[in-house]
PDB file of N, CA and C in Angstrom:
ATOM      1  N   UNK A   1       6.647   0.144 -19.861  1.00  0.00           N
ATOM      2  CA  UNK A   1       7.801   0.330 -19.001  1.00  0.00           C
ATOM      3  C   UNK A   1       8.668  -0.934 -19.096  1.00  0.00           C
ATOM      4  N   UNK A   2       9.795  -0.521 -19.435  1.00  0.00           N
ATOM      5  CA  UNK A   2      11.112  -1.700 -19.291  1.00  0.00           C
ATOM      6  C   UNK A   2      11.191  -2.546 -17.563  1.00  0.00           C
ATOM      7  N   UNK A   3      11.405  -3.600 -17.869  1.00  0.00           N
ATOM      8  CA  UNK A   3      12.343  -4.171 -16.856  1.00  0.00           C
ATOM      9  C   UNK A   3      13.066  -3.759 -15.774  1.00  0.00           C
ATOM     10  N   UNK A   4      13.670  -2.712 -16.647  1.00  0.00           N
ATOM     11  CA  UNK A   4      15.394  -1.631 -15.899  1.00  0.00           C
ATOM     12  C   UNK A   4      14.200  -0.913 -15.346  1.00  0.00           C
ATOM     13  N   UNK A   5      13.554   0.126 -16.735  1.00  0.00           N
ATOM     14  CA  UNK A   5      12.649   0.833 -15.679  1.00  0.00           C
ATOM     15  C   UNK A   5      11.736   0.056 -13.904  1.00  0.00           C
ATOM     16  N   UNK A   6      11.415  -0.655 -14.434  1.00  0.00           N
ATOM     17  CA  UNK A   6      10.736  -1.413 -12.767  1.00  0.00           C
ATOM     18  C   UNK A   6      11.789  -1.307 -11.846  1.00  0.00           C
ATOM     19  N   UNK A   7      13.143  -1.886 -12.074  1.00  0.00           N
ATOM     20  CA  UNK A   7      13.768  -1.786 -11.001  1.00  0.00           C
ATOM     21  C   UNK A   7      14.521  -1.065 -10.507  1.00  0.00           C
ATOM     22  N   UNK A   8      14.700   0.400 -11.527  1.00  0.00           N
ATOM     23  CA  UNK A   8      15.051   1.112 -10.807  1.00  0.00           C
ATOM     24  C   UNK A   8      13.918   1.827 -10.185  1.00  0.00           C
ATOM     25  N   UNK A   9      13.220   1.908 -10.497  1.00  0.00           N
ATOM     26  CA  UNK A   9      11.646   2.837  -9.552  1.00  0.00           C
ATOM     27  C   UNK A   9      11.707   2.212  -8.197  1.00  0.00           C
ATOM     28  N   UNK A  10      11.743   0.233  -8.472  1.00  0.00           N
ATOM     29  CA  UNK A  10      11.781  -0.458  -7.372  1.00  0.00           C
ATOM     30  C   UNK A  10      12.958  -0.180  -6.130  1.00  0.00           C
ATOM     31  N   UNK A  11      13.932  -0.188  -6.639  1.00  0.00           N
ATOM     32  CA  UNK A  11      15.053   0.627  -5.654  1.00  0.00           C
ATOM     33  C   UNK A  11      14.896   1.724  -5.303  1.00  0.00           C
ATOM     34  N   UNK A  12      14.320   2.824  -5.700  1.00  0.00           N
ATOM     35  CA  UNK A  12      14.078   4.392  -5.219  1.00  0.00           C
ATOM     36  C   UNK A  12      12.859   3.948  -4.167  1.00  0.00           C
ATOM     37  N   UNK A  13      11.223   2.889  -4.560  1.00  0.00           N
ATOM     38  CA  UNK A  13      10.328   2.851  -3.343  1.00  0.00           C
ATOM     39  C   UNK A  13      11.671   2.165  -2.152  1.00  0.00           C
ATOM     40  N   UNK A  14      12.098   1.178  -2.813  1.00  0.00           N
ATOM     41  CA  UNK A  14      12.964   0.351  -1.246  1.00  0.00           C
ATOM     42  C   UNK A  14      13.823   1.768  -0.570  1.00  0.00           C
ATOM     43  N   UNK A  15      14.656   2.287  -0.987  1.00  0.00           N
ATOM     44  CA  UNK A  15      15.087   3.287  -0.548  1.00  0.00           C
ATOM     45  C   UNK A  15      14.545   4.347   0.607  1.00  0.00           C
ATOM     46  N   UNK A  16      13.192   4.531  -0.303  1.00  0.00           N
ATOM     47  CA  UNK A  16      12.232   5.580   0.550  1.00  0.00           C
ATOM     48  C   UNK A  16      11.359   4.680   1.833  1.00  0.00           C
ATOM     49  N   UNK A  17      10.969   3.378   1.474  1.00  0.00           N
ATOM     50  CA  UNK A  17      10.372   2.831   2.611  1.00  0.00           C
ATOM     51  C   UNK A  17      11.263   2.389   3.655  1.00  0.00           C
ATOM     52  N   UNK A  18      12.982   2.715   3.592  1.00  0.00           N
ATOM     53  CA  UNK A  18      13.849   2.009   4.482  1.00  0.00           C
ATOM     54  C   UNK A  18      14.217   3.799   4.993  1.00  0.00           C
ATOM     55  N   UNK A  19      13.926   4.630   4.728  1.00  0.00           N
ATOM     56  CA  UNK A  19      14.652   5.890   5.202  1.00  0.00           C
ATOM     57  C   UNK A  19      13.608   6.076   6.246  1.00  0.00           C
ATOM     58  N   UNK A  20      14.537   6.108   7.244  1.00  0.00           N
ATOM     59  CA  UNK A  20      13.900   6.721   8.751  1.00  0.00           C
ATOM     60  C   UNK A  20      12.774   8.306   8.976  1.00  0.00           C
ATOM     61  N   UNK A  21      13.313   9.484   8.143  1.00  0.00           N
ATOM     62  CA  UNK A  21      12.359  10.212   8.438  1.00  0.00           C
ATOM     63  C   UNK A  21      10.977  10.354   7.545  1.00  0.00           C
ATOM     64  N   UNK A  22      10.655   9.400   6.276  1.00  0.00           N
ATOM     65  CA  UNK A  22       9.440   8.677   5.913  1.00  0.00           C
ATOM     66  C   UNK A  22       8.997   8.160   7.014  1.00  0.00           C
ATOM     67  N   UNK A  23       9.672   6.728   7.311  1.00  0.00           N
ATOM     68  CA  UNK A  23       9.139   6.156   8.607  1.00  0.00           C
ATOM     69  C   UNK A  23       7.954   6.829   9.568  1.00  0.00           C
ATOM     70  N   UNK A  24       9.329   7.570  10.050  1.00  0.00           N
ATOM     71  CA  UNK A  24       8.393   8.877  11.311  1.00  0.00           C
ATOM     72  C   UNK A  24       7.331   9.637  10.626  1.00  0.00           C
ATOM     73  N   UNK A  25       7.593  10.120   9.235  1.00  0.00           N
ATOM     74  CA  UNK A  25       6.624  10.844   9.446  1.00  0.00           C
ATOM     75  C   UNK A  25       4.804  10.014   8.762  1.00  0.00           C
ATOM     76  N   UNK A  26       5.413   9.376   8.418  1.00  0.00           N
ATOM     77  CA  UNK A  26       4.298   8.324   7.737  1.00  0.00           C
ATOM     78  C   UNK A  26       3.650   7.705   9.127  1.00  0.00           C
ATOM     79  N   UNK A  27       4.368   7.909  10.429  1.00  0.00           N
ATOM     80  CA  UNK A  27       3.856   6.927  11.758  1.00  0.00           C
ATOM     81  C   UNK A  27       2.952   8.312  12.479  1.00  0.00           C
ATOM     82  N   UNK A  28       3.855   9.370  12.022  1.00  0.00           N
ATOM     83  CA  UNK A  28       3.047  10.639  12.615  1.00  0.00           C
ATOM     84  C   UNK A  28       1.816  10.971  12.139  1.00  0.00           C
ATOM     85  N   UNK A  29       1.710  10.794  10.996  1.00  0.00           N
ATOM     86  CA  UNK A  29       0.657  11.023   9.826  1.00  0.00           C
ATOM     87  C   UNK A  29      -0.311   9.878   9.858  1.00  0.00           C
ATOM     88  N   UNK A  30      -0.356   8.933  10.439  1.00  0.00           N
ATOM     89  CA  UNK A  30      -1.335   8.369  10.819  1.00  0.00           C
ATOM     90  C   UNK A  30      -1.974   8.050  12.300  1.00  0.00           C
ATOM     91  N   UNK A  31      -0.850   8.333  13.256  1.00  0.00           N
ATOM     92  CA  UNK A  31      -1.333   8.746  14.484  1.00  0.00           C
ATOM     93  C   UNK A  31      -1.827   9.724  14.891  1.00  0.00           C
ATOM     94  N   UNK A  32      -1.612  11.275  13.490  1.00  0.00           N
ATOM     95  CA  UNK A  32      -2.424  12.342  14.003  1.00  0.00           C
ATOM     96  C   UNK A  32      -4.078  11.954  13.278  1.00  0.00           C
ATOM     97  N   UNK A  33      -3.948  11.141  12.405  1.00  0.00           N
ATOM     98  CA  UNK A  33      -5.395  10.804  11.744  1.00  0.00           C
ATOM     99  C   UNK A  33      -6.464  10.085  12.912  1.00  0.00           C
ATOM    100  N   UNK A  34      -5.726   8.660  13.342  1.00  0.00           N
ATOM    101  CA  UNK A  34      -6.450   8.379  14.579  1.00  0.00           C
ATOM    102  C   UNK A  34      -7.072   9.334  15.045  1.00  0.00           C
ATOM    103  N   UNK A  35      -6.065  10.180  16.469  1.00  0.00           N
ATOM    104  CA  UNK A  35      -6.232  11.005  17.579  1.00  0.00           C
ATOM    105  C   UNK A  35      -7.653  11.947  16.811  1.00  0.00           C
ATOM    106  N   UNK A  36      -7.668  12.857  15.227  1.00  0.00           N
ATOM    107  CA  UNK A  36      -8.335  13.479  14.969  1.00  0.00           C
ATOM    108  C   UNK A  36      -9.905  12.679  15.046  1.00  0.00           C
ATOM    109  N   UNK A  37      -9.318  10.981  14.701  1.00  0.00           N
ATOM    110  CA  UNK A  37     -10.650  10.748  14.424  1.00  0.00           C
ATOM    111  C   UNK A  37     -11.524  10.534  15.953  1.00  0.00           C
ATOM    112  N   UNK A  38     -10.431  10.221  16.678  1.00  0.00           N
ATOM    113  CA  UNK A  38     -11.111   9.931  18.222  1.00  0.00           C
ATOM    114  C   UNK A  38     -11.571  11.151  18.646  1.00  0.00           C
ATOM    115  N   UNK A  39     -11.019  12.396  18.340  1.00  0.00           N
ATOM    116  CA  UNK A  39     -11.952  13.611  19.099  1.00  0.00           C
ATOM    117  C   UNK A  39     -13.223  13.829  17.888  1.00  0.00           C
ATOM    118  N   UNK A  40     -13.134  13.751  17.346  1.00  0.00           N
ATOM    119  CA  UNK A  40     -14.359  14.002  15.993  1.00  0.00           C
ATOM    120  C   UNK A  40     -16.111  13.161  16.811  1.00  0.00           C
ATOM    121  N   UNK A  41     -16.712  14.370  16.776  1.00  0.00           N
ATOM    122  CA  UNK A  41     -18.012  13.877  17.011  1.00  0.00           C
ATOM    123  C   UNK A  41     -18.570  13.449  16.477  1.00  0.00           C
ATOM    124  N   UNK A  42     -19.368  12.193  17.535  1.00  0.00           N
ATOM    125  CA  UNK A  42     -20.308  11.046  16.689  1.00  0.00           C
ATOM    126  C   UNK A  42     -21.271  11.460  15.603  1.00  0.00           C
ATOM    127  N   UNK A  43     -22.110  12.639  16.125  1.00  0.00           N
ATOM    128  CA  UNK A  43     -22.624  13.685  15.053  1.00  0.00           C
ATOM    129  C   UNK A  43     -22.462  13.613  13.716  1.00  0.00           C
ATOM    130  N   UNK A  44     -21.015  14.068  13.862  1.00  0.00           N
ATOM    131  CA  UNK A  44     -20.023  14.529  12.525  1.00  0.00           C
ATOM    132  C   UNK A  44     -20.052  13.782  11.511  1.00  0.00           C
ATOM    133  N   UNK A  45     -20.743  12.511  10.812  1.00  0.00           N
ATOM    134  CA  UNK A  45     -21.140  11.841  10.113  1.00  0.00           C
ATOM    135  C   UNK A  45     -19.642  12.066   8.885  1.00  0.00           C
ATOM    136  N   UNK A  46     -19.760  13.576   8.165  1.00  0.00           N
ATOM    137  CA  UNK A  46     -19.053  13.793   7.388  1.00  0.00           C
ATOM    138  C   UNK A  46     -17.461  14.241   7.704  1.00  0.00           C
ATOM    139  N   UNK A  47     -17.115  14.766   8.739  1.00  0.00           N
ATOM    140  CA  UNK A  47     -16.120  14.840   9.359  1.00  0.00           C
ATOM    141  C   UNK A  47     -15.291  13.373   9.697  1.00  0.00           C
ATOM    142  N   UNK A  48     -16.262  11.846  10.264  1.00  0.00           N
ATOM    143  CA  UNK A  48     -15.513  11.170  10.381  1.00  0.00           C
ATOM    144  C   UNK A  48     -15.355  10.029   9.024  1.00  0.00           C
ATOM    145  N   UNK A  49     -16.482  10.258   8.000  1.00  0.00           N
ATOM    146  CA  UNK A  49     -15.934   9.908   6.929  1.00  0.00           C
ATOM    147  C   UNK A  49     -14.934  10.017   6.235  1.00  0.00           C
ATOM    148  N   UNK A  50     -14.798  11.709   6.320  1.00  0.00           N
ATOM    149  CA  UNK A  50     -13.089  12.040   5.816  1.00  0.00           C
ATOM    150  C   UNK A  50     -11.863  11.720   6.325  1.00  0.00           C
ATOM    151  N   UNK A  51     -12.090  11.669   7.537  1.00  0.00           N
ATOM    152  CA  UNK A  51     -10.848  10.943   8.031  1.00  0.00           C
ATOM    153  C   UNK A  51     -10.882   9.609   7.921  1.00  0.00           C
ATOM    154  N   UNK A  52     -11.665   9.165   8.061  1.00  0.00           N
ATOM    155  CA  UNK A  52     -11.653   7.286   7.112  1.00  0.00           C
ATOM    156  C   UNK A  52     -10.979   7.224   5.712  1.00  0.00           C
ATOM    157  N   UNK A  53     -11.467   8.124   4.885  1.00  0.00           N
ATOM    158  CA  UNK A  53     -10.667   8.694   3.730  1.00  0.00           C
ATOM    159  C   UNK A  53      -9.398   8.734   3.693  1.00  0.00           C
ATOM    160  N   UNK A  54      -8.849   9.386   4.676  1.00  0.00           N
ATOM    161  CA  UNK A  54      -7.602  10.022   4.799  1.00  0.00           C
ATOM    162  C   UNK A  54      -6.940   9.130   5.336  1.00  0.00           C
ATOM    163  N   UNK A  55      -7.244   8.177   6.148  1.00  0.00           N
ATOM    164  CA  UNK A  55      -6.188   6.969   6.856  1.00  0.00           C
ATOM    165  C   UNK A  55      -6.072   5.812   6.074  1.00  0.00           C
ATOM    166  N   UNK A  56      -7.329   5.640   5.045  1.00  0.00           N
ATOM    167  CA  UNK A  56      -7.032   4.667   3.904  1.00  0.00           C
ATOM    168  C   UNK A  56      -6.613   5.034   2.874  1.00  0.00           C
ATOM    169  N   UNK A  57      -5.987   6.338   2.709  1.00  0.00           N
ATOM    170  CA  UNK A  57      -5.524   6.815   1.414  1.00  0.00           C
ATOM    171  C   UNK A  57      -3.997   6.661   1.897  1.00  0.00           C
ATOM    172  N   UNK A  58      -3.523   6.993   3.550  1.00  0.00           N
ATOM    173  CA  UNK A  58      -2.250   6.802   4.060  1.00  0.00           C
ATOM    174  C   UNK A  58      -1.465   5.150   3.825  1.00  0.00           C
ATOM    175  N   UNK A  59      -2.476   4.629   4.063  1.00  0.00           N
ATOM    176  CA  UNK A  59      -2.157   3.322   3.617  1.00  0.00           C
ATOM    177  C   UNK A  59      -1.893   2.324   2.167  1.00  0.00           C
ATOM    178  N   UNK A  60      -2.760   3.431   1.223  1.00  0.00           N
ATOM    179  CA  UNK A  60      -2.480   3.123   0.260  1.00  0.00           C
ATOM    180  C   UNK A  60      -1.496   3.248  -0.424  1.00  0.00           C
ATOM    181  N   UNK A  61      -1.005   4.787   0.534  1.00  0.00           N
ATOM    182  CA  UNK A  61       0.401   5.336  -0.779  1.00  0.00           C
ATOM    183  C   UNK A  61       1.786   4.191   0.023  1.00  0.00           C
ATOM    184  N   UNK A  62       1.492   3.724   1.023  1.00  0.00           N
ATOM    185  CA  UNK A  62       2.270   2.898   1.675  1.00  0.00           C
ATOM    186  C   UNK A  62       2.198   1.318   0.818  1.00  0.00           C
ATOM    187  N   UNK A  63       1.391   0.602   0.264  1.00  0.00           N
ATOM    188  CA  UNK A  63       0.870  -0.424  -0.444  1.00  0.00           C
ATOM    189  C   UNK A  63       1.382  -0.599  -1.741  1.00  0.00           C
ATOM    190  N   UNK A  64       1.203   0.922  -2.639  1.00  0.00           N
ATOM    191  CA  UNK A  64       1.898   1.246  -3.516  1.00  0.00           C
ATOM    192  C   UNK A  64       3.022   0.964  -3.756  1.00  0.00           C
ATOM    193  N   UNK A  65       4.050   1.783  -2.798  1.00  0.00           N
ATOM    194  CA  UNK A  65       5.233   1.669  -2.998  1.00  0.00           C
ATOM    195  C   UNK A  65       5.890   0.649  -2.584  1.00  0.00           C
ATOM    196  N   UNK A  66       5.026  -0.505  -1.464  1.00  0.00           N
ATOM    197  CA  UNK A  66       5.400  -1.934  -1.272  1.00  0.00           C
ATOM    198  C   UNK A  66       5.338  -2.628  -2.757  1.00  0.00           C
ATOM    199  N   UNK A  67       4.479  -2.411  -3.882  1.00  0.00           N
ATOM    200  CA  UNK A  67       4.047  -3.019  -5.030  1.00  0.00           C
ATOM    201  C   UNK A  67       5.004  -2.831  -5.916  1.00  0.00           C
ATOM    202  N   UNK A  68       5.520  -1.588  -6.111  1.00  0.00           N
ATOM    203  CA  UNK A  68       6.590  -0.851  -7.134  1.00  0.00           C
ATOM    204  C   UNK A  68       7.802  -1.856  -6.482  1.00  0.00           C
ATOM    205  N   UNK A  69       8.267  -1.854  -5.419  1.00  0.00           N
ATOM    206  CA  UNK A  69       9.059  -2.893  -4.780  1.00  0.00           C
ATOM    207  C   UNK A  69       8.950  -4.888  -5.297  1.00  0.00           C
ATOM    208  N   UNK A  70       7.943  -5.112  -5.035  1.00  0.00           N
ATOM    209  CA  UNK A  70       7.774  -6.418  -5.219  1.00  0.00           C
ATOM    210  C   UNK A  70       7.827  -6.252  -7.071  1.00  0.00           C
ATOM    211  N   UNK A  71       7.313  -5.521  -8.023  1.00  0.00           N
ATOM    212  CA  UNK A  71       7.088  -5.501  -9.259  1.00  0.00           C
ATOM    213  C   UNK A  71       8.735  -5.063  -9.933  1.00  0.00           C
ATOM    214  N   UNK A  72       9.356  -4.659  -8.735  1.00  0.00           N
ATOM    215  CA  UNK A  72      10.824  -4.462  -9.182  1.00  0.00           C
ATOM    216  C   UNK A  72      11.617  -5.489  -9.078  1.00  0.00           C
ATOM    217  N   UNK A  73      11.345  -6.602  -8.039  1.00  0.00           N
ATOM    218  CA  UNK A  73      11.811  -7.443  -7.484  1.00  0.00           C
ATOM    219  C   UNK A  73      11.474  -8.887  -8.585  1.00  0.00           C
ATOM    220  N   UNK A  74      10.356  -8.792  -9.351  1.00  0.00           N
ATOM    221  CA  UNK A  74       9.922  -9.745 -10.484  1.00  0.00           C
ATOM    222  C   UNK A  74      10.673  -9.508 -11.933  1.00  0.00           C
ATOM    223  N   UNK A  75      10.832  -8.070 -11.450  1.00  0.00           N
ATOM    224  CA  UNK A  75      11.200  -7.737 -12.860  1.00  0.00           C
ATOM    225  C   UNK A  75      12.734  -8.249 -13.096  1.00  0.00           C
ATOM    226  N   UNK A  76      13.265  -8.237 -11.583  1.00  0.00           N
ATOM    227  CA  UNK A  76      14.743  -8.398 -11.911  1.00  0.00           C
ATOM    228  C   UNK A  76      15.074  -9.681 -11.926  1.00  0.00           C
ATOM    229  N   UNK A  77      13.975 -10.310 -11.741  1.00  0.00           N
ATOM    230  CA  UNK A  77      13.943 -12.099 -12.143  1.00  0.00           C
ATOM    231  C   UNK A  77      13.706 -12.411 -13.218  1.00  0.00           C
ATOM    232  N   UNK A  78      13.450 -11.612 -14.342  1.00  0.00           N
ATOM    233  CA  UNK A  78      12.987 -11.601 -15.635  1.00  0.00           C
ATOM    234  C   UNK A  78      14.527 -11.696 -16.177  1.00  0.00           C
ATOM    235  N   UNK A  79      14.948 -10.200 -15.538  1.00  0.00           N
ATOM    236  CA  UNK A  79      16.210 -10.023 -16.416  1.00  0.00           C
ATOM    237  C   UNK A  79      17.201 -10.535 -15.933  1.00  0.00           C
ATOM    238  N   UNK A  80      17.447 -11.432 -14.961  1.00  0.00           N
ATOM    239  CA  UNK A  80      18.401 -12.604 -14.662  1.00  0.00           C
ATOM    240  C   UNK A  80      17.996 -13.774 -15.881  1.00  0.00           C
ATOM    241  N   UNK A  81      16.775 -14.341 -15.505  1.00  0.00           N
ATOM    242  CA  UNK A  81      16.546 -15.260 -16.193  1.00  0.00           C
ATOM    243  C   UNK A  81      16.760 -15.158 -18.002  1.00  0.00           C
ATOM    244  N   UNK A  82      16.425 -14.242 -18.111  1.00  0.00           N
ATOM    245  CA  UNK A  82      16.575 -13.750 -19.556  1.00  0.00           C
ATOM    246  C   UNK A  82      18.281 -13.919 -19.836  1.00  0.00           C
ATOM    247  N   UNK A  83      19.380 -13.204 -19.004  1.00  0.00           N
ATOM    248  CA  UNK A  83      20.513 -13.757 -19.266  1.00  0.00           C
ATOM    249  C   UNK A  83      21.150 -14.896 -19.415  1.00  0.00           C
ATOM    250  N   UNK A  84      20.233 -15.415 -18.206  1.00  0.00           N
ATOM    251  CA  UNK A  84      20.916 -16.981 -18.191  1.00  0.00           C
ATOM    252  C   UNK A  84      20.434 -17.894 -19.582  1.00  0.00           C
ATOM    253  N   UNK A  85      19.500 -17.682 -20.043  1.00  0.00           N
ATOM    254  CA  UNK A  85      18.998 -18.255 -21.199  1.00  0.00           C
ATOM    255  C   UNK A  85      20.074 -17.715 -22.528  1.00  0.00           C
ATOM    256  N   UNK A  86      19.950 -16.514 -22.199  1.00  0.00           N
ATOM    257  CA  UNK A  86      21.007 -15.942 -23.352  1.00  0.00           C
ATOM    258  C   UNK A  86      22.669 -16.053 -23.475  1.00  0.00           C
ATOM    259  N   UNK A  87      23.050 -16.842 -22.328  1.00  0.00           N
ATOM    260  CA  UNK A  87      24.604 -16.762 -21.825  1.00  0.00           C
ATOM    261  C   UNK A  87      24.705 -18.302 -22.703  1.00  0.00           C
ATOM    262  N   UNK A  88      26.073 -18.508 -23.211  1.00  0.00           N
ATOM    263  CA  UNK A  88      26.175 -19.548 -23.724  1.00  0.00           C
ATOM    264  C   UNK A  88      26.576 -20.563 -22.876  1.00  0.00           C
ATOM    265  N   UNK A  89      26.908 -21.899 -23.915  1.00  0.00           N
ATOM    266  CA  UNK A  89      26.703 -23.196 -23.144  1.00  0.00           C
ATOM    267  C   UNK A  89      27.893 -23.442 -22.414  1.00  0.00           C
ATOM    268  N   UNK A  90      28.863 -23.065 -22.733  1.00  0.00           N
ATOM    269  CA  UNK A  90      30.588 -22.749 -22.079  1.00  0.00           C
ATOM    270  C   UNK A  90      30.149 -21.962 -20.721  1.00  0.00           C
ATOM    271  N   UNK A  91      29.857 -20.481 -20.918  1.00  0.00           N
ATOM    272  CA  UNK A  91      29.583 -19.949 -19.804  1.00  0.00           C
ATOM    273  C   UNK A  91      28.507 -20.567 -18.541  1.00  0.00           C
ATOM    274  N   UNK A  92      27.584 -21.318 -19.078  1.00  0.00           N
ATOM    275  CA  UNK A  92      26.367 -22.002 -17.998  1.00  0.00           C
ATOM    276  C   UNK A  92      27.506 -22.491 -17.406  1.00  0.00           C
ATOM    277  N   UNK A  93      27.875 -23.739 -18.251  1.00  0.00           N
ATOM    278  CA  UNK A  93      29.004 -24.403 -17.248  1.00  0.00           C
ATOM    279  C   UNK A  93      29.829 -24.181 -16.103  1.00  0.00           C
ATOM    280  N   UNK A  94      30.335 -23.475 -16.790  1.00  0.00           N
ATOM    281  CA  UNK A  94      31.199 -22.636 -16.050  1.00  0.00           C
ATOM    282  C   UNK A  94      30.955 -21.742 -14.580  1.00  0.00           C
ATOM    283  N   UNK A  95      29.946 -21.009 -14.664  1.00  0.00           N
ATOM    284  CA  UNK A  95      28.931 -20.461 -13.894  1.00  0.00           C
ATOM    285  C   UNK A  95      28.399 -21.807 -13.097  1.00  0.00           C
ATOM    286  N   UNK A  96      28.131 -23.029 -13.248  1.00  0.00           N
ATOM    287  CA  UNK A  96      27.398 -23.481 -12.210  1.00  0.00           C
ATOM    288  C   UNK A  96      28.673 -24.476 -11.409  1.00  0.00           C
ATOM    289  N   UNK A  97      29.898 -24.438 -12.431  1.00  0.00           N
ATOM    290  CA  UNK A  97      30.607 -25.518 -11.248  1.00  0.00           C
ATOM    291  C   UNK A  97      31.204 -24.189 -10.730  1.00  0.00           C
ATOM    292  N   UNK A  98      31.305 -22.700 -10.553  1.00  0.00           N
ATOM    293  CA  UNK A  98      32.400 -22.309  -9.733  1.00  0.00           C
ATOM    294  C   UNK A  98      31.303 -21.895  -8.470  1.00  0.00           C
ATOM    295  N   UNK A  99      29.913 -22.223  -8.949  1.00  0.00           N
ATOM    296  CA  UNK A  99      29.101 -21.015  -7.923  1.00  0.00           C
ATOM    297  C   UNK A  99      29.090 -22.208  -7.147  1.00  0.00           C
ATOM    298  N   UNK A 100      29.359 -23.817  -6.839  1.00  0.00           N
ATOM    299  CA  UNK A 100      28.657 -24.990  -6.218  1.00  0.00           C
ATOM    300  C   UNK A 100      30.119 -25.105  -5.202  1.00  0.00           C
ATOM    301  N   UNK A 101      31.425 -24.337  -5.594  1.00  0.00           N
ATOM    302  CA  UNK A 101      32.252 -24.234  -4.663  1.00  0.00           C
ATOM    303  C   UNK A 101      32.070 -23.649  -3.951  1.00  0.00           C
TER     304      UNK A 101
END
């Protein structure tokens, strides 16, 4: 995967982790996991395993797309840096006395 590729994936996770009805329903989707696991009988050995399952798998797809984010966010330090190396010696110049105004 390219560079570009990382950061645009990285902008679609930022996108989706900043949109409000993810939010909610990612807050719903783990508050109905709780509540299930609090009525689930002590018994239930296998019943409350799965929902252990299920609230660390919620978290993961949440982790993920924090990662695709940060791995987008490296990547686009690559391809800055990569320009600036590639921009000539006129342009550096140039570029660093107008950005220090």
């Amino acid at each position: 995967m390219t560079d570009s590729d990382e950061v645009r994936i990285a902008n679609s996770a930022r996108e989706l982790l900043g949109n409000e009805a993810y939010k909610d329903a990612m807050d719903s989707l783990k508050a109905q996991i709780v509540e299930q696991w609090k009525e689930c009988p002590v018994r239930d050995v296998e019943g409350q395993r799965l929902l252990l399952q299920l609230a660390k798998l919620a978290e993961k797809f949440d982790s993920i797309l924090s990662g695709y984010v940060m791995r987008g966010d490296y990547a686009q330090h690559r391809i800055d840096l990569n320009n600036e190396r590639n921009e000539s010696m006129g342009a550096r110049v140039m570029r660093r006395t107008f950005s220090r105004q």
